[in-house]
N, C-alpha and C. Protein backbone atom coordinates (compact mmCIF):
# COMPACT_ATOMS: atom_id res chain seq x y z
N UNK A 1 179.60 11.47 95.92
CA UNK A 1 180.20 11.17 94.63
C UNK A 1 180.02 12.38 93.72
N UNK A 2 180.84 13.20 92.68
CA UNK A 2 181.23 13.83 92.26
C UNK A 2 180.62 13.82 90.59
N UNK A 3 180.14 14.59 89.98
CA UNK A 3 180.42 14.30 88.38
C UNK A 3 180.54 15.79 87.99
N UNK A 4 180.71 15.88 86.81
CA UNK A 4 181.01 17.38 85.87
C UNK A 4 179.38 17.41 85.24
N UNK A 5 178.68 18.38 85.45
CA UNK A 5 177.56 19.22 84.91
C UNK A 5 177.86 20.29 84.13
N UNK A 6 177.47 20.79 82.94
CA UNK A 6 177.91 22.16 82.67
C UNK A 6 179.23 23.14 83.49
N UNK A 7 180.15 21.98 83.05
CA UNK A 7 181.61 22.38 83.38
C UNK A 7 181.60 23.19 85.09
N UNK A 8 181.09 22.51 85.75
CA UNK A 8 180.71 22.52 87.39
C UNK A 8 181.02 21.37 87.69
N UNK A 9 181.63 21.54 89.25
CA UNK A 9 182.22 20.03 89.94
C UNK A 9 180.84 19.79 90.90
N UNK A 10 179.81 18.93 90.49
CA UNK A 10 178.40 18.77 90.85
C UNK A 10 178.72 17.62 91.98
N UNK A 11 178.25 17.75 93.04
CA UNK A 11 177.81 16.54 93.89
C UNK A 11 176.47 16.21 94.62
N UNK A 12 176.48 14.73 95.18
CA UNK A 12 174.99 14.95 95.51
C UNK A 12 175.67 14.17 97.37
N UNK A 13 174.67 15.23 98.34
CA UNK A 13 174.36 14.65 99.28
C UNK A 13 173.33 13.45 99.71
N UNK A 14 174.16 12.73 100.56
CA UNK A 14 173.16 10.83 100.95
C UNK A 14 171.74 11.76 101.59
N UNK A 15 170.92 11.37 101.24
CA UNK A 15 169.59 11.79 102.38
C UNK A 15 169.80 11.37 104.18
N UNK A 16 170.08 10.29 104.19
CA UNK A 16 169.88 9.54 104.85
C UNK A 16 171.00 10.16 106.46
N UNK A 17 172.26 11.03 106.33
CA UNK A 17 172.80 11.21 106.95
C UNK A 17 172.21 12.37 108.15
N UNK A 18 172.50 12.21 109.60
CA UNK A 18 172.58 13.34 110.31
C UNK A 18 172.75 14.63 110.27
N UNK A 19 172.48 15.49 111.10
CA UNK A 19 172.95 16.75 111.07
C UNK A 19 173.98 17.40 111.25
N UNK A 20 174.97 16.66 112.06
CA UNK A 20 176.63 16.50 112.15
C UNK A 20 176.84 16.14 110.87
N UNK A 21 176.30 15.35 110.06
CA UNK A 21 177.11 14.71 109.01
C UNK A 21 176.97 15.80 108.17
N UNK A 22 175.61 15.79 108.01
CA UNK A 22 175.69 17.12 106.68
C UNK A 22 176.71 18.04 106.88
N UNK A 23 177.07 18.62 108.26
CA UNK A 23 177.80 19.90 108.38
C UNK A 23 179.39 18.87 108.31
N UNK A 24 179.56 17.76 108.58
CA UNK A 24 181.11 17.07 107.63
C UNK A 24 181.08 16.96 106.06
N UNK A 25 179.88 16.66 105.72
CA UNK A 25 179.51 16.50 104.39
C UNK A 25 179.86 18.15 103.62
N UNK A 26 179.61 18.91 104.04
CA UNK A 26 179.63 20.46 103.37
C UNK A 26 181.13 20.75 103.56
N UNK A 27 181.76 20.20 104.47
CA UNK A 27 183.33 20.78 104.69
C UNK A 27 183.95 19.70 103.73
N UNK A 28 183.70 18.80 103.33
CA UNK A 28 184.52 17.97 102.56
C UNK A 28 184.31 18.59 100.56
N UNK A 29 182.92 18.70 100.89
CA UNK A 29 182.83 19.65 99.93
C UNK A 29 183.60 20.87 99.23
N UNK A 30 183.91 21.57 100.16
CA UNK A 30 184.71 23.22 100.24
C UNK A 30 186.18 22.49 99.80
N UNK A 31 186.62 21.31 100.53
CA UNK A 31 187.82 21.03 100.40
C UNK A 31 188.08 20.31 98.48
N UNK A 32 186.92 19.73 97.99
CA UNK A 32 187.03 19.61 96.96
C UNK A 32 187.18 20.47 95.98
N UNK A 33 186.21 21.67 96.25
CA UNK A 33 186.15 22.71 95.76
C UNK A 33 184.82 22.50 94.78
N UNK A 34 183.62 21.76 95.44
CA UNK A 34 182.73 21.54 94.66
C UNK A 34 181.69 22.98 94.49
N UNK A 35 181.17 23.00 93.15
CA UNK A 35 180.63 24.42 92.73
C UNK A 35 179.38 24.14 93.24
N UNK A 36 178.73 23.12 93.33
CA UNK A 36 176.96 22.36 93.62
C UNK A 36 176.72 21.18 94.30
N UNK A 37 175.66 21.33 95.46
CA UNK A 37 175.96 20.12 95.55
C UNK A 37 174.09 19.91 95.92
N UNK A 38 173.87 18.91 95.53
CA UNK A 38 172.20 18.27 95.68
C UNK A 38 171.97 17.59 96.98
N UNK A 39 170.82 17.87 97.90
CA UNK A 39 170.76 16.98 98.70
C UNK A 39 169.22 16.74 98.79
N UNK A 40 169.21 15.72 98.61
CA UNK A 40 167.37 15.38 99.05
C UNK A 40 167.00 15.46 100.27
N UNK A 41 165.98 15.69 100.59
CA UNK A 41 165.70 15.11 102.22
C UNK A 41 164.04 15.12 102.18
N UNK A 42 163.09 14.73 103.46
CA UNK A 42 161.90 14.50 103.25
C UNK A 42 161.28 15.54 103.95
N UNK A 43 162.14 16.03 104.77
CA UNK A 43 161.84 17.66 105.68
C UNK A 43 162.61 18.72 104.90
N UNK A 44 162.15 20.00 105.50
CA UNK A 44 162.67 21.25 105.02
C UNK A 44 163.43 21.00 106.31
N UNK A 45 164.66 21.57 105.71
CA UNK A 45 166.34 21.89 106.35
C UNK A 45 165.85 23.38 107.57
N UNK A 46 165.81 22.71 109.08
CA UNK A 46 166.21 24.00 109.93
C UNK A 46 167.40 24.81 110.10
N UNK A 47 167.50 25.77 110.56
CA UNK A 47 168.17 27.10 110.30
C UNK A 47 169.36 26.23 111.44
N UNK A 48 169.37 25.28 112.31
CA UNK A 48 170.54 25.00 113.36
C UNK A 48 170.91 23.58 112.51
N UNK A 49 170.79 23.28 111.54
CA UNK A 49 170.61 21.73 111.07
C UNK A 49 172.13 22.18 109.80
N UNK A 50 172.42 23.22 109.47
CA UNK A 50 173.15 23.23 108.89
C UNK A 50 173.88 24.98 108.70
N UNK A 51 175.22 25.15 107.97
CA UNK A 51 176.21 26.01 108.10
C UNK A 51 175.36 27.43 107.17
N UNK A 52 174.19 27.93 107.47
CA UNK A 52 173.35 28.75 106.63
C UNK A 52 174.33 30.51 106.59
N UNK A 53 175.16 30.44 107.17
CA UNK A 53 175.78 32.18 107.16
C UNK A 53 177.01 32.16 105.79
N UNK A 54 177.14 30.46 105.94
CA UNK A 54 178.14 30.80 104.95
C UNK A 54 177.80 30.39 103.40
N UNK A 55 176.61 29.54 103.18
CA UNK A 55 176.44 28.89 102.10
C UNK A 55 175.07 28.59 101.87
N UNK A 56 174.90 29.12 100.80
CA UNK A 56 172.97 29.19 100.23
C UNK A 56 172.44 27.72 100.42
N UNK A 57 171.57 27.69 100.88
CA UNK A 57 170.92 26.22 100.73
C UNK A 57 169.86 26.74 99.98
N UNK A 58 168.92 26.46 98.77
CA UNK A 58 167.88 27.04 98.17
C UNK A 58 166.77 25.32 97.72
N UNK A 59 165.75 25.93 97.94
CA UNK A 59 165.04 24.49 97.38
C UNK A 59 164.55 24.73 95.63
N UNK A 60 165.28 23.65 95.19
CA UNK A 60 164.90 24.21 93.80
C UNK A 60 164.40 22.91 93.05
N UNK A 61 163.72 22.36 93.83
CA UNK A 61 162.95 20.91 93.31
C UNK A 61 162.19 20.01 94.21
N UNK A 62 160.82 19.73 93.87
CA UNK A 62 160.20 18.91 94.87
C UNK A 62 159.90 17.78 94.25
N UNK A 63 160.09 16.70 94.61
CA UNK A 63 159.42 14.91 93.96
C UNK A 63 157.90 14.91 94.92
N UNK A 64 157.18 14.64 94.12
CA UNK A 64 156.63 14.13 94.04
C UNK A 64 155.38 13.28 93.14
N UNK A 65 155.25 11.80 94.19
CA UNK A 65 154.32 10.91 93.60
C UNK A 65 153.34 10.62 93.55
N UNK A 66 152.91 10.82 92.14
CA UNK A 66 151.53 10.08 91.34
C UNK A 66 150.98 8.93 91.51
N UNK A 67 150.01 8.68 92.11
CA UNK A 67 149.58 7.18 91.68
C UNK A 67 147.71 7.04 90.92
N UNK A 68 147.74 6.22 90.17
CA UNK A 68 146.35 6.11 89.57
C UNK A 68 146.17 5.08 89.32
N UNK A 69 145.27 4.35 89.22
CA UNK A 69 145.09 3.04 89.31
C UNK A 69 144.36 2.84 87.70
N UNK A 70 144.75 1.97 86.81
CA UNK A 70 144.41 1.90 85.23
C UNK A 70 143.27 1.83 84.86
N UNK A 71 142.13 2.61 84.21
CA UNK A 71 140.95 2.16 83.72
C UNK A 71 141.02 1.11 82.82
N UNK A 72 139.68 -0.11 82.99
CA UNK A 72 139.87 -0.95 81.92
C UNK A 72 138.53 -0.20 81.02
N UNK A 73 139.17 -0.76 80.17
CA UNK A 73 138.15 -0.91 78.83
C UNK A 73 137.75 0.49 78.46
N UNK A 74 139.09 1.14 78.19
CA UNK A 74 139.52 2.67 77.94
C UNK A 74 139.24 3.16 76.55
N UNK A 75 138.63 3.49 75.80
CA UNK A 75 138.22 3.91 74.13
C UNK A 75 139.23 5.09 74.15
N UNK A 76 139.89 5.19 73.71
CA UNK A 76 141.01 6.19 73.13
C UNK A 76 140.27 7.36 72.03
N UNK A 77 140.30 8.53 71.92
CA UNK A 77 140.00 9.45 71.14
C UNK A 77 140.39 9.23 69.79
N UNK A 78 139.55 9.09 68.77
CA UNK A 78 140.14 8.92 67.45
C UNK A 78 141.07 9.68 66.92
N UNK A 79 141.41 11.01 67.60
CA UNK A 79 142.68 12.02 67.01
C UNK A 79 143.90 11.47 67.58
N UNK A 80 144.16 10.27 68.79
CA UNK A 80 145.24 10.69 69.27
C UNK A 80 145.77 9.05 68.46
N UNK A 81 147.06 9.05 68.28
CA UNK A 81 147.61 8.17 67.56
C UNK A 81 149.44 8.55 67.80
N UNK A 82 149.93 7.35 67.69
CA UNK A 82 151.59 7.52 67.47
C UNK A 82 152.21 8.09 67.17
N UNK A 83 153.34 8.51 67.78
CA UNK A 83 154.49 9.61 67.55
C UNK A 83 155.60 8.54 66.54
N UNK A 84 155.29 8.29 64.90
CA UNK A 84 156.25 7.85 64.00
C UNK A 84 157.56 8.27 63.87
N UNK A 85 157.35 9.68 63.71
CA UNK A 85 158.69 10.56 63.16
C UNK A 85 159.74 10.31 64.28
N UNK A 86 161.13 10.57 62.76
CA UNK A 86 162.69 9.95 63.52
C UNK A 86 163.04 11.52 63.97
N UNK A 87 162.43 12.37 63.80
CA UNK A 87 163.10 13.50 64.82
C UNK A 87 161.84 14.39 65.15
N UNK A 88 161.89 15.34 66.50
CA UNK A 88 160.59 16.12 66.49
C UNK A 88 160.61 16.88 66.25
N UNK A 89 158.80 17.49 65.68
CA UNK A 89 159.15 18.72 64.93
C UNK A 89 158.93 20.02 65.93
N UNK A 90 158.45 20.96 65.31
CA UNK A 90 158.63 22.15 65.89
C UNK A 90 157.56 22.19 67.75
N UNK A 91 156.04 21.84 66.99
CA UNK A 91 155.45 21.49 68.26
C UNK A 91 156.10 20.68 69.21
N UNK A 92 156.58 19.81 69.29
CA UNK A 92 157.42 18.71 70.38
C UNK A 92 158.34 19.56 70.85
N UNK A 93 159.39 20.15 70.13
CA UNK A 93 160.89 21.28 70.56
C UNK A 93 159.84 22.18 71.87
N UNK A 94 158.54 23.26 71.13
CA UNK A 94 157.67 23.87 71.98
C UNK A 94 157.04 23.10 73.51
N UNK A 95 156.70 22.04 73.27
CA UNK A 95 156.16 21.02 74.39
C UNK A 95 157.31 20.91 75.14
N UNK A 96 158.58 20.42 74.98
CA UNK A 96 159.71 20.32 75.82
C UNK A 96 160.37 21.91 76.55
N UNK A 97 160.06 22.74 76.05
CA UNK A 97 160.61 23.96 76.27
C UNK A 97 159.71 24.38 77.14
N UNK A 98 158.61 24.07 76.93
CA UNK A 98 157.11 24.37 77.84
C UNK A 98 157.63 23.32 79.42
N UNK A 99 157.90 22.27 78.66
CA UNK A 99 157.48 21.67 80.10
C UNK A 99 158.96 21.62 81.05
N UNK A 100 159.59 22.54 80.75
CA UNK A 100 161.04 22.34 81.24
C UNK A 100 161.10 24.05 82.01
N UNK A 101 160.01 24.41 82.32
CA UNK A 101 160.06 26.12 82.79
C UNK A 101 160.25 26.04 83.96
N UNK A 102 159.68 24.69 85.41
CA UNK A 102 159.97 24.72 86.35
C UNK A 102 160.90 23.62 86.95
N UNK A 103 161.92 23.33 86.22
CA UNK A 103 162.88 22.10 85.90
C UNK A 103 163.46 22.92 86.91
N UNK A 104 164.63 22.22 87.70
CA UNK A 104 165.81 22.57 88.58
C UNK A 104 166.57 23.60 87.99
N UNK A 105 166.37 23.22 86.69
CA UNK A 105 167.90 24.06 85.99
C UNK A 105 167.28 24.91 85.31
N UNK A 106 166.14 25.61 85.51
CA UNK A 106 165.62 26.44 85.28
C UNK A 106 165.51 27.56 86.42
N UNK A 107 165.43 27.13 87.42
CA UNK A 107 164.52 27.04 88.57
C UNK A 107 165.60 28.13 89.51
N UNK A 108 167.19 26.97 89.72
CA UNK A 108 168.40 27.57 89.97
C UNK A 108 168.78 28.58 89.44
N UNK A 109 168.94 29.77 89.32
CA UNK A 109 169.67 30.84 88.38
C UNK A 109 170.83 30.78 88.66
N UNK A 110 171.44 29.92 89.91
CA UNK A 110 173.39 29.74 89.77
C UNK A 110 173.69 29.10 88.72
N UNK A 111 172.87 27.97 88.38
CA UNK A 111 173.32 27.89 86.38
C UNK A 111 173.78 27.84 85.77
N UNK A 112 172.56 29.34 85.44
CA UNK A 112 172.51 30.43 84.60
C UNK A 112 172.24 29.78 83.14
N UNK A 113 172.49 30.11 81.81
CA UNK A 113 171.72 29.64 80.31
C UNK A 113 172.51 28.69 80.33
């Protein structure tokens, strides 16, 4: 399935498909004329698993999951308290800009700003 990203025809590959498929999956692609396309998977992609002479495959994002189990009877630091304000200020803009350095779309330089 298809959407528009930063005026790019973006698609995402199923995880779940074969290695034949991916290499139908990439030609249906070309025929769309898609600029990107995402594919998850739970292995790194071998060099016979897909069409690598003609088209970058790059890893530019890893998931993964956290788990922690909740402390009870947690005393909270007396400095930390609620985010009130209807817009953020300069520190928050900094915190988001900070935490967005190893984002995909950072990460990708096909992109670009």
């Amino acid at each position: 399935m298809g959407f528009s990203v930063f005026n790019m025809k973006v698609y995402s590959i199923p995880s779940n498909i074969s290695a034949d498929e991916l290499k139908s999956a990439v030609n249906i692609l070309e025929q769309h004329e898609a600029t990107l396309a995402y594919y998850s998977c739970s292995h790194p992609l071998k060099k016979h698993e897909v069409i690598f002479d003609k088209y970058e495959f790059k890893l530019v994002d890893k998931k993964i999951t956290y788990k922690k189990l909740p402390i009870r009877d947690i005393h909270l630091n007396a400095s930390v308290s609620p985010y009130n304000a209807d817009y953020p200020d300069e520190k928050l803009f900094e915190l988001a800009i900070q935490s967005g350095i190893y984002s995909r779309f950072n990460i990708d330089k096909k992109l670009g700003n």
